[in-house]
Protein backbone atom coordinates (compact mmCIF):
# COMPACT_ATOMS: atom_id res chain seq x y z
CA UNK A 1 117.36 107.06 9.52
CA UNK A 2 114.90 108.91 11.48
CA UNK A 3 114.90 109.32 15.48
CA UNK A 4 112.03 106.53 15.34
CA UNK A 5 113.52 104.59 12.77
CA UNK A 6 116.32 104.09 15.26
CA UNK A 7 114.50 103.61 18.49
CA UNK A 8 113.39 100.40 17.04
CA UNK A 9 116.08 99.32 15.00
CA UNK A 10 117.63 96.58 17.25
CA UNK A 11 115.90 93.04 17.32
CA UNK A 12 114.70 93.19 21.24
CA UNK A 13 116.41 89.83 23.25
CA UNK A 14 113.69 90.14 25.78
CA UNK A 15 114.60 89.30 29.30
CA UNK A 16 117.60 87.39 28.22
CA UNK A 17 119.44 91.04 28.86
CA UNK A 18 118.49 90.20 32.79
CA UNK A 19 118.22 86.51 33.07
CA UNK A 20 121.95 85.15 34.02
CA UNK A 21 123.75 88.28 35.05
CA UNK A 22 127.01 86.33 34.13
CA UNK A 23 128.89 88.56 31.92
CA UNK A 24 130.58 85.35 30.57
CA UNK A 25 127.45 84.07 29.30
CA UNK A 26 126.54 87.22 27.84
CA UNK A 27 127.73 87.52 23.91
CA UNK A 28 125.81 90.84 23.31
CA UNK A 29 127.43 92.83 26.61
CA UNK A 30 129.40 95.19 24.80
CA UNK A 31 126.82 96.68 23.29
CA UNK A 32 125.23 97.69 26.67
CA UNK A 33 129.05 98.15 27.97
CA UNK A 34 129.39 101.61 30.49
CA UNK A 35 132.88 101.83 30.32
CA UNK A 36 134.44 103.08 33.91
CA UNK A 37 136.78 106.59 34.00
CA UNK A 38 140.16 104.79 33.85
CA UNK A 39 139.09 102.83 31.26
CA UNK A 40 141.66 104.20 28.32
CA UNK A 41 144.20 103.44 31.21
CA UNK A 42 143.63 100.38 32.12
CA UNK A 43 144.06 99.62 28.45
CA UNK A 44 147.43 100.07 28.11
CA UNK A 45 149.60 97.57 27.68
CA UNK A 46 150.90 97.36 31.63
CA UNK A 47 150.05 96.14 34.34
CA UNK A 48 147.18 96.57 36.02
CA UNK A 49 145.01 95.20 39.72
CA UNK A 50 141.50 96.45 39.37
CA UNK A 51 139.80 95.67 42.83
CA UNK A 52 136.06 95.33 43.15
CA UNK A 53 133.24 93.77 45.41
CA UNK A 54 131.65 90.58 43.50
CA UNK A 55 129.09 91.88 41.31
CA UNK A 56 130.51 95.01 40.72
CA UNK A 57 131.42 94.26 36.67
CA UNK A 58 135.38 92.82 36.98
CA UNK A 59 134.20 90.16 34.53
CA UNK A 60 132.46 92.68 32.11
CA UNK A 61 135.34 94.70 32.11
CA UNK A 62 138.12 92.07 31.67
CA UNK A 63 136.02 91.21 28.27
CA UNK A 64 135.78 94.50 27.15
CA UNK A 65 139.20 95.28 27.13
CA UNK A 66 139.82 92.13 25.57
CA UNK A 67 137.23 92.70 22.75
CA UNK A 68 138.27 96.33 22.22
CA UNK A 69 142.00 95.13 21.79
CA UNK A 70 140.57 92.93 18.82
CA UNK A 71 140.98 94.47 15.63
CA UNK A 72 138.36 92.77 12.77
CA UNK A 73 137.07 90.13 15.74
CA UNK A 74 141.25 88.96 15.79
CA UNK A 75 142.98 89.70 19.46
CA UNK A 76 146.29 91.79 18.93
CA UNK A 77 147.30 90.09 22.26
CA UNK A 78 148.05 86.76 22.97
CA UNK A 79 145.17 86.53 25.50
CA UNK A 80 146.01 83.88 28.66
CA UNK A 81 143.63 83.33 30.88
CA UNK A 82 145.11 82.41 34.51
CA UNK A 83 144.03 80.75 37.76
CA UNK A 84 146.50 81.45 40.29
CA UNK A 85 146.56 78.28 42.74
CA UNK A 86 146.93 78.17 45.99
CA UNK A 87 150.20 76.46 47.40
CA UNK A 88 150.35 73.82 48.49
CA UNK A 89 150.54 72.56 52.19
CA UNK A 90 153.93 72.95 53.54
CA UNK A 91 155.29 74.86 50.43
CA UNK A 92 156.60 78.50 51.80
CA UNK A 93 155.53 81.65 49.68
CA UNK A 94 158.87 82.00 48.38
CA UNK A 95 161.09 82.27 45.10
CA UNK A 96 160.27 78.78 44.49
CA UNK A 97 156.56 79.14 44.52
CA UNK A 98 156.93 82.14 42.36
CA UNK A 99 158.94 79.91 39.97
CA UNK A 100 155.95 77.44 39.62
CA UNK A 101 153.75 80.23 39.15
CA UNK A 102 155.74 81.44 36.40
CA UNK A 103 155.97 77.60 35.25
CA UNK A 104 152.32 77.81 34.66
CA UNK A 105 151.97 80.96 33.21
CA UNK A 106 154.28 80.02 30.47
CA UNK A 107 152.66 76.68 29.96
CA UNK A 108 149.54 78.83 29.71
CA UNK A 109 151.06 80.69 27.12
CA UNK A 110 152.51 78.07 24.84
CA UNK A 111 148.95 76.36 25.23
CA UNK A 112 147.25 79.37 23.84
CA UNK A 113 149.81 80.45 21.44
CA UNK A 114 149.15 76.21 19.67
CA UNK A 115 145.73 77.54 19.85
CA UNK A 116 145.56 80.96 17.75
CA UNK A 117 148.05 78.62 15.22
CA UNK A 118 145.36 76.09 14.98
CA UNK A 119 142.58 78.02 14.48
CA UNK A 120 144.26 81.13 12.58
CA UNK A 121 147.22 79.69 10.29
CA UNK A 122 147.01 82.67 7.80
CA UNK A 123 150.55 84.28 7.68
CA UNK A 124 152.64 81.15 9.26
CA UNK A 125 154.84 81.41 5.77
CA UNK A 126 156.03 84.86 6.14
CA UNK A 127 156.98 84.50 9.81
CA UNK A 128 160.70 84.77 9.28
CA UNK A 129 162.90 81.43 10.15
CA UNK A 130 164.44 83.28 13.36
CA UNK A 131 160.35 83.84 14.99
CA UNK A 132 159.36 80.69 14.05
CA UNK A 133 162.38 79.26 16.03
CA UNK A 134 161.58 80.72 18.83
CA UNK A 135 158.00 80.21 19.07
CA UNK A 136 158.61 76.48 18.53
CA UNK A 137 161.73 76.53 21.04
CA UNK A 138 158.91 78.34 23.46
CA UNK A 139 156.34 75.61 22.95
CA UNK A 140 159.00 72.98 23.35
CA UNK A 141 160.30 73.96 26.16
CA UNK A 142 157.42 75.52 28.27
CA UNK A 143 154.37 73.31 27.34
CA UNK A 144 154.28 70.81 29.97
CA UNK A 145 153.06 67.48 29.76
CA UNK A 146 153.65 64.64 26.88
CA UNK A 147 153.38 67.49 23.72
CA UNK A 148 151.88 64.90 21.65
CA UNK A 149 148.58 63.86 23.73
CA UNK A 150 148.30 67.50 24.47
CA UNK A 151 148.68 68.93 20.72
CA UNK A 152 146.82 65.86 19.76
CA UNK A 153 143.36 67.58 20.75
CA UNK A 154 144.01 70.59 18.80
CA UNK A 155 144.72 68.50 15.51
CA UNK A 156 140.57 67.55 15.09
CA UNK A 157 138.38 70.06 14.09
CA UNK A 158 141.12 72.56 12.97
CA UNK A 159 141.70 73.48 9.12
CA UNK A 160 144.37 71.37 7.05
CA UNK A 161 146.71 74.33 7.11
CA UNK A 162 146.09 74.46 11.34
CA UNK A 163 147.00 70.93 11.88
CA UNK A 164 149.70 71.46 9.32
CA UNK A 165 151.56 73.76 11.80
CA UNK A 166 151.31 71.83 14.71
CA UNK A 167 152.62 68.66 13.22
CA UNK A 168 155.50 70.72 12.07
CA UNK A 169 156.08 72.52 15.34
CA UNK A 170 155.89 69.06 17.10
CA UNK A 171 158.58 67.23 14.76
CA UNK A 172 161.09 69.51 14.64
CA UNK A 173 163.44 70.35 17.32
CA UNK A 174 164.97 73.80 17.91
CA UNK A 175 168.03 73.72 19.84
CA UNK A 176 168.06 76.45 23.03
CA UNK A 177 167.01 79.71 21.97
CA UNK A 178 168.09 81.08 25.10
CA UNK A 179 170.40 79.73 28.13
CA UNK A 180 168.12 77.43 30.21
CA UNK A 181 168.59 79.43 33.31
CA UNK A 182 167.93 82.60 31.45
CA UNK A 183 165.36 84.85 34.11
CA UNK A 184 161.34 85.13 33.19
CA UNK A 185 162.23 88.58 32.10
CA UNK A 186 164.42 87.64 29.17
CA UNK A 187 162.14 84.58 28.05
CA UNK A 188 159.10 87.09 28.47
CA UNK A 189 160.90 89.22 25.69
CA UNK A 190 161.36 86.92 23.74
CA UNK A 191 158.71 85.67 23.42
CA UNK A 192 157.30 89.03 22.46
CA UNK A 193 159.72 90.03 20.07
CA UNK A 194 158.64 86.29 18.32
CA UNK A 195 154.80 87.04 18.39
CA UNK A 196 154.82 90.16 16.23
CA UNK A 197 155.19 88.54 12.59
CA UNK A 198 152.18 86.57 13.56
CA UNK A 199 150.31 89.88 14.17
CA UNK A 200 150.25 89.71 17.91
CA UNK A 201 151.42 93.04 19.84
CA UNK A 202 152.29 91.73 23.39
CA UNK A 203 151.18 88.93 25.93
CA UNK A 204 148.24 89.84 28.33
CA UNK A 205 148.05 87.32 31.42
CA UNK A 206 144.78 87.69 32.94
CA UNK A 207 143.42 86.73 35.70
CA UNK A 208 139.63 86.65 37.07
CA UNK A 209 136.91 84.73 38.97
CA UNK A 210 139.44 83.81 42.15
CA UNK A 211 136.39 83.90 44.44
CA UNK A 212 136.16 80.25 44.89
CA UNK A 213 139.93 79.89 45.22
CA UNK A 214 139.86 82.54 48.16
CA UNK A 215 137.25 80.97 49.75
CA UNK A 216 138.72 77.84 49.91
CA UNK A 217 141.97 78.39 50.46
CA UNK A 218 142.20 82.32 51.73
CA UNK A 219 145.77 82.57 53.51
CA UNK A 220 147.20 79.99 51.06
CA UNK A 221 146.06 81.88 47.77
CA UNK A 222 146.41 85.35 48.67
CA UNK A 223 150.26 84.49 50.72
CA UNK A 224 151.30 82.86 47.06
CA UNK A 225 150.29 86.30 45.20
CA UNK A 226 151.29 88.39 47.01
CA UNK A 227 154.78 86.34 47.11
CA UNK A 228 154.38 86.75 43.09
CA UNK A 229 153.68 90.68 43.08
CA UNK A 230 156.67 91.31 44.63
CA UNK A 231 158.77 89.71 42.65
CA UNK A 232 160.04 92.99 40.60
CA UNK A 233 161.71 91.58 37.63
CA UNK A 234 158.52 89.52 36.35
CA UNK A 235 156.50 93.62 35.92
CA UNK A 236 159.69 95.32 34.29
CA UNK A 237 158.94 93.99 30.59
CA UNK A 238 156.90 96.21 28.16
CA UNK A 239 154.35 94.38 26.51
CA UNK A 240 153.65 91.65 28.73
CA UNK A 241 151.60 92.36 30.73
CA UNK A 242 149.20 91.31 33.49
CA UNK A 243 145.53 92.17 34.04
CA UNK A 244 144.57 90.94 37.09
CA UNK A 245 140.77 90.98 38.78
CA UNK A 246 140.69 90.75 41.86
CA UNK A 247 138.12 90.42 45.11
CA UNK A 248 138.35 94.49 47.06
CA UNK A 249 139.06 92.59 50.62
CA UNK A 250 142.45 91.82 48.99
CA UNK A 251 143.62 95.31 48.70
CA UNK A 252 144.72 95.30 52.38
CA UNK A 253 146.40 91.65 51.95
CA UNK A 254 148.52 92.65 48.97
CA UNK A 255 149.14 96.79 49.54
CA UNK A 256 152.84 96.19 50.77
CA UNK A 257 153.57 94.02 48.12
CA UNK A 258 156.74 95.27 46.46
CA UNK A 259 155.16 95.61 43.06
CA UNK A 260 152.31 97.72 44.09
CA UNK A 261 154.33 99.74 46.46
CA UNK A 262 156.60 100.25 43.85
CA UNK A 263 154.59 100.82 41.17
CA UNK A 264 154.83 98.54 39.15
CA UNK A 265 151.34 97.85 38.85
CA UNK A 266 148.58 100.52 38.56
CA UNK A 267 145.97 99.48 40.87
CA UNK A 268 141.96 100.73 40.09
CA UNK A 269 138.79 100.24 41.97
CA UNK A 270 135.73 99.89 40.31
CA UNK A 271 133.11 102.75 41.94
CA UNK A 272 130.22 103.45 39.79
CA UNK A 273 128.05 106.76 39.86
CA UNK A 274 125.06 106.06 39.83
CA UNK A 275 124.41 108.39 36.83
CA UNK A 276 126.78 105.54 34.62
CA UNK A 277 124.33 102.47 37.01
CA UNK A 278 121.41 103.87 35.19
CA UNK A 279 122.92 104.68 31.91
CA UNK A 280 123.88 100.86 32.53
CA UNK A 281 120.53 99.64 33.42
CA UNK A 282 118.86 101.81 30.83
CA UNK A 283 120.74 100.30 27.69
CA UNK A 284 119.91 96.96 29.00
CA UNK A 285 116.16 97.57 28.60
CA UNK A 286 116.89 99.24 25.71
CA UNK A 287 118.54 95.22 24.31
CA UNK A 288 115.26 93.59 26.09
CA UNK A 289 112.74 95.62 24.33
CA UNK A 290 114.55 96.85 20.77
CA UNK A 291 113.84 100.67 21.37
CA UNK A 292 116.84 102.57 22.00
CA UNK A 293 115.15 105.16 23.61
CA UNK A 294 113.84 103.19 26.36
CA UNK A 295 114.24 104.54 29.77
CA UNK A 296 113.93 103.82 33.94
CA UNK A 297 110.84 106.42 33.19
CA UNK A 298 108.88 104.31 30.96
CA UNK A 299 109.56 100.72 32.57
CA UNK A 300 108.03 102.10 35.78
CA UNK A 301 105.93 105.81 36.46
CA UNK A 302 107.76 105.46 39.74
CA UNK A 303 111.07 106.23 38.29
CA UNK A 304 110.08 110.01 38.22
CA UNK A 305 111.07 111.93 41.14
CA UNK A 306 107.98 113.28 43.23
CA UNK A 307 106.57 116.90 42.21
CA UNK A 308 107.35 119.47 44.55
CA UNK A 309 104.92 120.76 46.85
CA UNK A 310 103.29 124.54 46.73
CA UNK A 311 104.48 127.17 48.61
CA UNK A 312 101.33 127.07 50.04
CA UNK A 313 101.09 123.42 51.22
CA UNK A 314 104.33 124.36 52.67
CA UNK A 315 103.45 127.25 54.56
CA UNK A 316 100.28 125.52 56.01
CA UNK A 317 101.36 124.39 59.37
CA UNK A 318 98.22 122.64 60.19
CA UNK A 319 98.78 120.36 57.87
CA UNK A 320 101.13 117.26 58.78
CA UNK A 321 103.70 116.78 56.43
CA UNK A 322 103.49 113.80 53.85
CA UNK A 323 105.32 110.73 54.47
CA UNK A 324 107.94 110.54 51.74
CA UNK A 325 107.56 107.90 49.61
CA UNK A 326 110.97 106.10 47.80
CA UNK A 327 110.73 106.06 43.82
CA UNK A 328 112.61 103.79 41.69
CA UNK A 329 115.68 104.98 41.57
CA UNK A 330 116.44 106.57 44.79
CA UNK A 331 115.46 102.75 45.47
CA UNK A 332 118.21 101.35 43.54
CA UNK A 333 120.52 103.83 44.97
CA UNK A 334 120.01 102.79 47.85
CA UNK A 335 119.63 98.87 47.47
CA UNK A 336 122.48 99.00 44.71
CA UNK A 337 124.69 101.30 46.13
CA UNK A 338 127.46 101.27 43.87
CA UNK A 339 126.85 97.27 42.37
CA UNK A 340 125.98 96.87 38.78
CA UNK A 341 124.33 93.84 39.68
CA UNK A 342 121.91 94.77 42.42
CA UNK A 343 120.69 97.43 40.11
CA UNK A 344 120.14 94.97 37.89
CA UNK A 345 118.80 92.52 40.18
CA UNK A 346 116.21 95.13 41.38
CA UNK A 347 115.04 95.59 37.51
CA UNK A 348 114.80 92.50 36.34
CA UNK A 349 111.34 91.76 37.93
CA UNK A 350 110.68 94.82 36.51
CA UNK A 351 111.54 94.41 33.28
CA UNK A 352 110.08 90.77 33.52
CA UNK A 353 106.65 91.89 34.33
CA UNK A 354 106.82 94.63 31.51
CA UNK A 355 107.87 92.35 29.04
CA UNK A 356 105.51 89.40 30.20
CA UNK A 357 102.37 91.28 30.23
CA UNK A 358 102.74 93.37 27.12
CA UNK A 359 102.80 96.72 28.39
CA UNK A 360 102.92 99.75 26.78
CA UNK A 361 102.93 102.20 29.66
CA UNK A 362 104.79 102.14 32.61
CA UNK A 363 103.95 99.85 35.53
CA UNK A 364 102.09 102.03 38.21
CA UNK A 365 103.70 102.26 41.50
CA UNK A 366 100.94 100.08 43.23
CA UNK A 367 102.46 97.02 41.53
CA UNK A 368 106.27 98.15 41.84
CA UNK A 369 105.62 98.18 45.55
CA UNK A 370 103.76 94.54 45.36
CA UNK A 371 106.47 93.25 42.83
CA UNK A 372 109.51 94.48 45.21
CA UNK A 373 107.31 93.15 48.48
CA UNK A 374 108.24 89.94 46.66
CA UNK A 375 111.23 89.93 45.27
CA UNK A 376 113.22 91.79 48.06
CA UNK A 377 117.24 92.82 48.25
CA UNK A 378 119.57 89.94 48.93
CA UNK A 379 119.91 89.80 53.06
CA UNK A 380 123.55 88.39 53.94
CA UNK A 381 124.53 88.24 57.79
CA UNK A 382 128.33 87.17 58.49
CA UNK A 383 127.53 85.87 62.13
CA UNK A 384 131.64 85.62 62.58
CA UNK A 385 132.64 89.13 61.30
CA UNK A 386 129.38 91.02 62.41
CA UNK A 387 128.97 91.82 59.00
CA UNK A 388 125.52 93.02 57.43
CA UNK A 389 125.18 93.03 53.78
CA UNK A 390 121.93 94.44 52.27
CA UNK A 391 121.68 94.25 48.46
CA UNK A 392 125.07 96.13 47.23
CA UNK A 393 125.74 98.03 50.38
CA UNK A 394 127.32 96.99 53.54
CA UNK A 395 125.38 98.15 57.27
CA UNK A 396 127.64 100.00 59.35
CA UNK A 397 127.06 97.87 62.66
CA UNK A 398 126.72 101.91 64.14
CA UNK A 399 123.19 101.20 63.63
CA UNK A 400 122.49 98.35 64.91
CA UNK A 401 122.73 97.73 68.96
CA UNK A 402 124.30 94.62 70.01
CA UNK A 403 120.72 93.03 71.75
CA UNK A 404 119.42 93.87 68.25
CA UNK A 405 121.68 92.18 66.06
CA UNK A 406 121.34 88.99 68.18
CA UNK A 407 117.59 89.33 67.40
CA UNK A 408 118.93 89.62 63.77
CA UNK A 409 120.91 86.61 63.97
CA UNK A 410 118.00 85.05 65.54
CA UNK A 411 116.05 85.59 62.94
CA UNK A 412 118.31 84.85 59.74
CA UNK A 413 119.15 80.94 61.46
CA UNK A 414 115.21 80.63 61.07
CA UNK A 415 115.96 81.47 57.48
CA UNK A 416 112.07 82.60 56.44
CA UNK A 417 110.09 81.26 59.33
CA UNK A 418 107.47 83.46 61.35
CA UNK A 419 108.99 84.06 64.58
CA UNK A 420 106.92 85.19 67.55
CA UNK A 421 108.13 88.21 69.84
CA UNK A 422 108.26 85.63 73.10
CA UNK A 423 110.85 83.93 71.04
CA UNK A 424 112.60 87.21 69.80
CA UNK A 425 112.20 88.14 73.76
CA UNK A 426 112.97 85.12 75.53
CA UNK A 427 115.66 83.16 72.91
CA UNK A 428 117.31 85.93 71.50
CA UNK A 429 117.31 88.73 73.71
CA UNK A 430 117.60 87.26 77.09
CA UNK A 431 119.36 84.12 75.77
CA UNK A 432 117.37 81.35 76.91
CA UNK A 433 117.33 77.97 75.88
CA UNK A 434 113.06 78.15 76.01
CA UNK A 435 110.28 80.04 75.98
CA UNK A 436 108.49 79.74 79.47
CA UNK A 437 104.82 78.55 79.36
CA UNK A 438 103.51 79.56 82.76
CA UNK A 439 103.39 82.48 85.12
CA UNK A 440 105.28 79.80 87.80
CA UNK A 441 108.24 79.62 85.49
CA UNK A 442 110.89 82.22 87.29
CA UNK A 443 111.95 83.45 84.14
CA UNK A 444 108.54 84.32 82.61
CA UNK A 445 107.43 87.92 81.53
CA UNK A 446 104.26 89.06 80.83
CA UNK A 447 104.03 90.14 77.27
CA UNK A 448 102.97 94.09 78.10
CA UNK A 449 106.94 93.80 79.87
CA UNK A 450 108.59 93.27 76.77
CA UNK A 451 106.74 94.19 73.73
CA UNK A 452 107.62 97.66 73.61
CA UNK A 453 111.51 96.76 73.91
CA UNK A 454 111.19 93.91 71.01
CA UNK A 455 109.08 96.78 69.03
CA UNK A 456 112.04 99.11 69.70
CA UNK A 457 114.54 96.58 68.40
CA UNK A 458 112.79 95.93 65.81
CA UNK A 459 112.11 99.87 64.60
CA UNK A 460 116.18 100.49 65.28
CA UNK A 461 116.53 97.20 62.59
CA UNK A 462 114.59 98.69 59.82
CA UNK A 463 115.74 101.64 60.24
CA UNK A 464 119.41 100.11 59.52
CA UNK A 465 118.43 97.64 57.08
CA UNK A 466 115.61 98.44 55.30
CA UNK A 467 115.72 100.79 51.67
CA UNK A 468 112.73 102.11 52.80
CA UNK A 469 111.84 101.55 56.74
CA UNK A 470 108.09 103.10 56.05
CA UNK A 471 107.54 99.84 54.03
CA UNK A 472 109.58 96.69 55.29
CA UNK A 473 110.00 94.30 52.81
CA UNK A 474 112.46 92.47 54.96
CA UNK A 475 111.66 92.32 58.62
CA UNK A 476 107.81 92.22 57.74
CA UNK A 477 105.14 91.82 60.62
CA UNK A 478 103.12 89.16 60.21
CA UNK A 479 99.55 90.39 61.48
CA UNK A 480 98.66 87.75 64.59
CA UNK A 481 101.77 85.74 64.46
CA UNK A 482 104.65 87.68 64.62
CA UNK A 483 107.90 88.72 62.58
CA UNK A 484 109.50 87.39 59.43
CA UNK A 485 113.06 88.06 57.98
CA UNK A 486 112.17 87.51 53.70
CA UNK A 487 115.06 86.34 53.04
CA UNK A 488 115.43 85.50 49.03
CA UNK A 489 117.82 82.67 48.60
């Protein structure tokens, strides 16, 4: 097939390749997958933490290994998905805790294993007598709950030969395969050793999306697993193995666990280039739009860096020099920082636009600067921690002076209400509980006293928060009334 023959060889999915951002709810992500260095190594069949901000592609990842384990769309793992809890009031974070974290995992695994039975029975009658044993002796013993109303769910909508299986792994008892206080360890072999006739090379526990868990319950969750990582014995099995996605504040929590100071899982932090953030972005318009050649360069003329200026414009000192203007991507370098999804945050009005109005040359930079004047970089202000979060890159609080981050604060309560400078002056600044009305009030200022300090608060806040402080597009002067943080909820 020709070069052009290929450029337009995909069906396009339009702005579905921008619309949820949820790598869960995306079926076709692999095929705009930018895989990070460590990838072959995180692949392995050990144990892994990989530690990233939210948004930074944990989810996408954790698929991708899972699909590229697959061989002919089947997993080669037994793929458990867990949700570490947090404990429970008054429980301590030790051995005991660990043991009904363990409880759960196996009752994960029996779960999932009376799943890939169900809906993939083909090879059940050459599993030798001594596998089957065990993997019934595992469900039996591990599954917990009445076995009946929870097999009882599987048995509709599953092939005859499915429900066959379970109905025979439910009415026959196995006697103990191994001694009932036999250690995780030895069950966790087991269990492997039984899961090869079936065509399944090892267990992968895996666990992702613990945001809300952390949120709720921070010192709760993150005291039970860390209890759990250092717990040696539960990492020392090959082939069973745990995959683990986790928020990057935890990194501090859990680095003296024994299991990570030991080694005994490989920890990896997801840090993009922003050569691989554009690669990313770029095969995501090339899904929207069905040409495989599509580029930053022709969704927006912007994208191209500036031409350099003559050596004689250079060399003419009467002439002041030009304002530099912020293109596209220097833009999303700066708003994305190292976030898959802020890049593709910032692109997706883009790529909207683009695709909504038909286009077949790039949109000019007038309307990039009008589109992104609307559709601004998330603004997040931790009032607690005195932590500034602008798109995918945190503020270093350096930049900010302490008089102007109360104006800041000030400013994000009123969410995106106009806010005068006597306010900005008189509420935030000074700390007052009003704005005086009259020259009798002892705490009134006339405005030519303190416009030039609110101005120079203001300048020394765009200059730390804003991608480009020439053009604000989030502490934006409202001609006659005063300022505005655009904050995009």
């Amino acid at each position: 097939m020709s070069a052009s023959g290929q450029a337009h060889a995909k069906q396009p999915i339009g702005i579905a390749a921008f619309d949820t951002l949820r790598a869960e709810d995306e079926m076709w992500l692999h095929e705009c997958f930018v895989p990070p260095a460590d990838f072959d190594l995180m692949a392995r069949d050990c144990s892994i933490i990989v530690f990233g901000e939210a948004g930074a592609g944990k989810t996408a990842l954790r698929q991708e290994l899972i699909r590229r384990s697959s061989h002919n769309g089947k997993p080669t793992r037994l793929i458990v998905d867990w949700r570490p809890m947090p404990l429970e009031a008054g429980v301590a974070a030790d051995l005991s805790a660990v043991r009904a974290q363990i409880a759960q995992i196996f009752d994960l695994c029996a779960w999932e294993l009376l799943n890939r039975l169900a809906r993939d029975p083909d090879g059940w009658v050459a599993v030798p007598a001594s596998a089957r044993a065990t993997l019934v002796w595992f469900v039996q013993r591990f599954l917990q709950g009445d076995l009946k109303t929870r097999v009882g769910g599987l048995l509709e909508g599953n092939t005859a030969a499915g429900q066959a299986i379970l109905q025979w792994m439910m009415a026959n008892h196995i006697n103990d395969v191994l001694s009932p206080s036999a250690s995780p360890d030895y069950i966790a072999a087991e269990l492997v050793k039984a899961l090869q006739p079936i065509g399944l090379d090892g267990v992968w526990i895996v666990a992702d999306n613990l945001e809300p868990w952390i949120e709720a319950e921070p010192t709760r969750l993150t005291d039970g697993l860390k209890s759990f990582l250092s717990t040696l014995p539960l990492f020392e099995r090959a082939k069973f193995a745990y995959k683990l996605f986790l928020p990057q504040h935890l990194e501090a929590v859990l680095a003296t666990a024994t299991g990570i100071q030991r080694k005994r899982l490989d920890c990896y932090y997801l840090r993009w280039r922003a050569s691989d953030l554009q690669s990313l972005v770029e095969r995501r318009l090339a899904l929207a739009t069905g040409n495989a050649q599509f580029t930053l360069a022709r969704l927006c003329e912007a994208s191209a860096p500036p031409p350099e200026s003559k050596a004689s414009d250079r060399q003419d000192h009467k002439k002041p020099p030009a304002k530099k203007k912020v293109g596209l991507l220097e833009w999303l370098e700066i708003v994305g920082g190292s976030n898959p999804r802020e890049w593709l945050d910032q692109v997706r009005p883009l790529a909207q636009y683009y695709l909504a109005n038909r286009l077949t040359k790039p949109i000019d930079e007038k309307t990039w600067r009008e589109i992104r004047q609307k559709r601004p970089p998330r603004f997040y202000l931790d009032e607690s921690n005195r932590r500034i979060v602008v798109g995918g890159r945190q503020i270093s609080l350096e930049k900010v002076p302490g008089k102007a981050f109360d104006m800041l604060t000030f400013l994000s309560r009123r969410g995106n209400r106009v806010v005068t400078k006597a306010e900005l002056y008189y509420l935030a600044y000074r700390g007052l509980e009003k704005v005086p009305r009259t020259t009798y009030d002892k705490d009134y200022a006339a405005p030519k006293e303190y416009e030039g300090l609110i101005d120079t608060n203001l300048w020394r806040l765009r200059q730390a928060i804003e991608p480009d402080p020439s053009e604000p597009v989030l502490l934006v002067t409202v001609k006659g009334h005063g300022v505005q943080l655009n904050v995009r909820w």
